[in-house]
Protein backbone atom coordinates (compact mmCIF):
# COMPACT_ATOMS: atom_id res chain seq x y z
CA UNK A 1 -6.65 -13.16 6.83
CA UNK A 2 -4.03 -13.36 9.73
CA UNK A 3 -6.34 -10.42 11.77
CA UNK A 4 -9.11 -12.25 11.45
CA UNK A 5 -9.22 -13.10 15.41
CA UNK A 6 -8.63 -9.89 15.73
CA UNK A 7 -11.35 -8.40 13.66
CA UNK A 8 -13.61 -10.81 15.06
CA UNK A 9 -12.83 -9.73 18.64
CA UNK A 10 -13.28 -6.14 17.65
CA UNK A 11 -16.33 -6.90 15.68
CA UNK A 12 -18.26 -8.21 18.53
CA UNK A 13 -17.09 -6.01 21.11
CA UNK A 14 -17.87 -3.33 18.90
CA UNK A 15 -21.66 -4.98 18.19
CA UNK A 16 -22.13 -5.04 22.09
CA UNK A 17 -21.69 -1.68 22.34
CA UNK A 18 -23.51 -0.41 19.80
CA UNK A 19 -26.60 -2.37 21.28
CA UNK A 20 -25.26 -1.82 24.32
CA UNK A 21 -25.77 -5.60 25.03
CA UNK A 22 -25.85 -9.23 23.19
CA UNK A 23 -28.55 -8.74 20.88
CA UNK A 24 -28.56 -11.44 18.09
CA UNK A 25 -25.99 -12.96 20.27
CA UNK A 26 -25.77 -16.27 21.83
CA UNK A 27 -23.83 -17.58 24.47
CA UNK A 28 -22.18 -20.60 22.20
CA UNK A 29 -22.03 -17.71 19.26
CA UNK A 30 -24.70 -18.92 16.95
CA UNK A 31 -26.86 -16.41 17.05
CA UNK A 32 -27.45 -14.46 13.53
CA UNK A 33 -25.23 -11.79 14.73
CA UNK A 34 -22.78 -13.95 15.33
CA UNK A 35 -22.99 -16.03 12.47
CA UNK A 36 -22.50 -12.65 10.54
CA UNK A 37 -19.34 -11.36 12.40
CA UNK A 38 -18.16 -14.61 11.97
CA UNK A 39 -18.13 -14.51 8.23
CA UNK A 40 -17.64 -10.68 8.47
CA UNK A 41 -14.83 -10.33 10.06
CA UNK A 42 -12.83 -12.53 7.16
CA UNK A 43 -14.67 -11.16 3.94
CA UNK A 44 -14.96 -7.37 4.84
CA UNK A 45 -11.38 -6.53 5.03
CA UNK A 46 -10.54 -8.52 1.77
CA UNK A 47 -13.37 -6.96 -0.05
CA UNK A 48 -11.70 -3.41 1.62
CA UNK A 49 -8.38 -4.13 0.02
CA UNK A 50 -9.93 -5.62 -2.90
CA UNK A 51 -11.16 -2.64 -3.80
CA UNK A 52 -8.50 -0.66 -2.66
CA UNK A 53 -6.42 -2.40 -5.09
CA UNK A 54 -9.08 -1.19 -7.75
CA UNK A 55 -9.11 1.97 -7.41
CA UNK A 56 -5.54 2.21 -7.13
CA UNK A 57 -5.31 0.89 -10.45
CA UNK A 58 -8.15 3.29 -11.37
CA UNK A 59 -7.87 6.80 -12.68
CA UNK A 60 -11.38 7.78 -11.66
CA UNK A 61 -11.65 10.45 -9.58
CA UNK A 62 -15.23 9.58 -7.93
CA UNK A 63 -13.83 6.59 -7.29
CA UNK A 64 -11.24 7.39 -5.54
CA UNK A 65 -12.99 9.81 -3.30
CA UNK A 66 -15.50 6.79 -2.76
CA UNK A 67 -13.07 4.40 -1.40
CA UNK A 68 -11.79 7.44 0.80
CA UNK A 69 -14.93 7.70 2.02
CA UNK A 70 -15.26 3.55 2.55
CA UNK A 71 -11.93 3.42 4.06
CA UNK A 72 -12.59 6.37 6.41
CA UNK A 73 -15.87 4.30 7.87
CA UNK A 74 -13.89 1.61 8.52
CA UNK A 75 -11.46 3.40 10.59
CA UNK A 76 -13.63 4.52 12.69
CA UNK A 77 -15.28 1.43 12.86
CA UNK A 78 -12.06 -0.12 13.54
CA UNK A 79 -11.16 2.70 16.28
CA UNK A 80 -14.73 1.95 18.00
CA UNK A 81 -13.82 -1.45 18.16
CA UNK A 82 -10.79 -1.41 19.79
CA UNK A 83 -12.00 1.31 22.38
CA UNK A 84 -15.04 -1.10 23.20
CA UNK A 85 -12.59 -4.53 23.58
CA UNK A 86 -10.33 -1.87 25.94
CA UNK A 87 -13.50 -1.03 27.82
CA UNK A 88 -14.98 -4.62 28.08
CA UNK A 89 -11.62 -7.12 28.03
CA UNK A 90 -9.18 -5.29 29.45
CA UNK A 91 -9.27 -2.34 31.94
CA UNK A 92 -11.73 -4.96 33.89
CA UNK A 93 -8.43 -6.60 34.66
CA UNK A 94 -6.22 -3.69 35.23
């Protein structure tokens, strides 16, 4: 819950250049892709460790390659956020 800032800011940064623009986006951030990230950018890493927490308990072996699977999307969801807030935020000011 303390990232959540952070996930936002990569969220959106990340949206923008997937669409390669706002789209669904709003200048005051109400737009429905904003209203999404918003909520997003809490619930999706505590579902994440929610169910990491599950299958650690778990002795499933589907289910553990699942969540590898799950947690391997959101690194590089993660890593294409961060490259996109580089590219947009900061090397502008470098």
């Amino acid at each position: 819950m303390v990232h959540g800032v952070w996930f936002s800011r990569l969220s959106l940064m990340g949206w923008f250049m997937l669409n390669q623009g706002p789209n669904g986006n709003t200048r005051i951030l109400d737009g429905p892709a904003d209203i999404i990230i918003s909520f997003a950018c809490y619930l999706l890493p505590l579902l994440i460790f929610a169910l990491y927490q599950r299958v650690a308990d778990s002795s499933e072996a589907w289910f553990k390659w699942v969540m590898s699977a799950v947690m391997l999307l959101a690194v590089a969801a993660t890593g294409l956020g961060i490259i996109a807030a580089y590219m947009m935020l900061q090397s502008p000011h470098l």
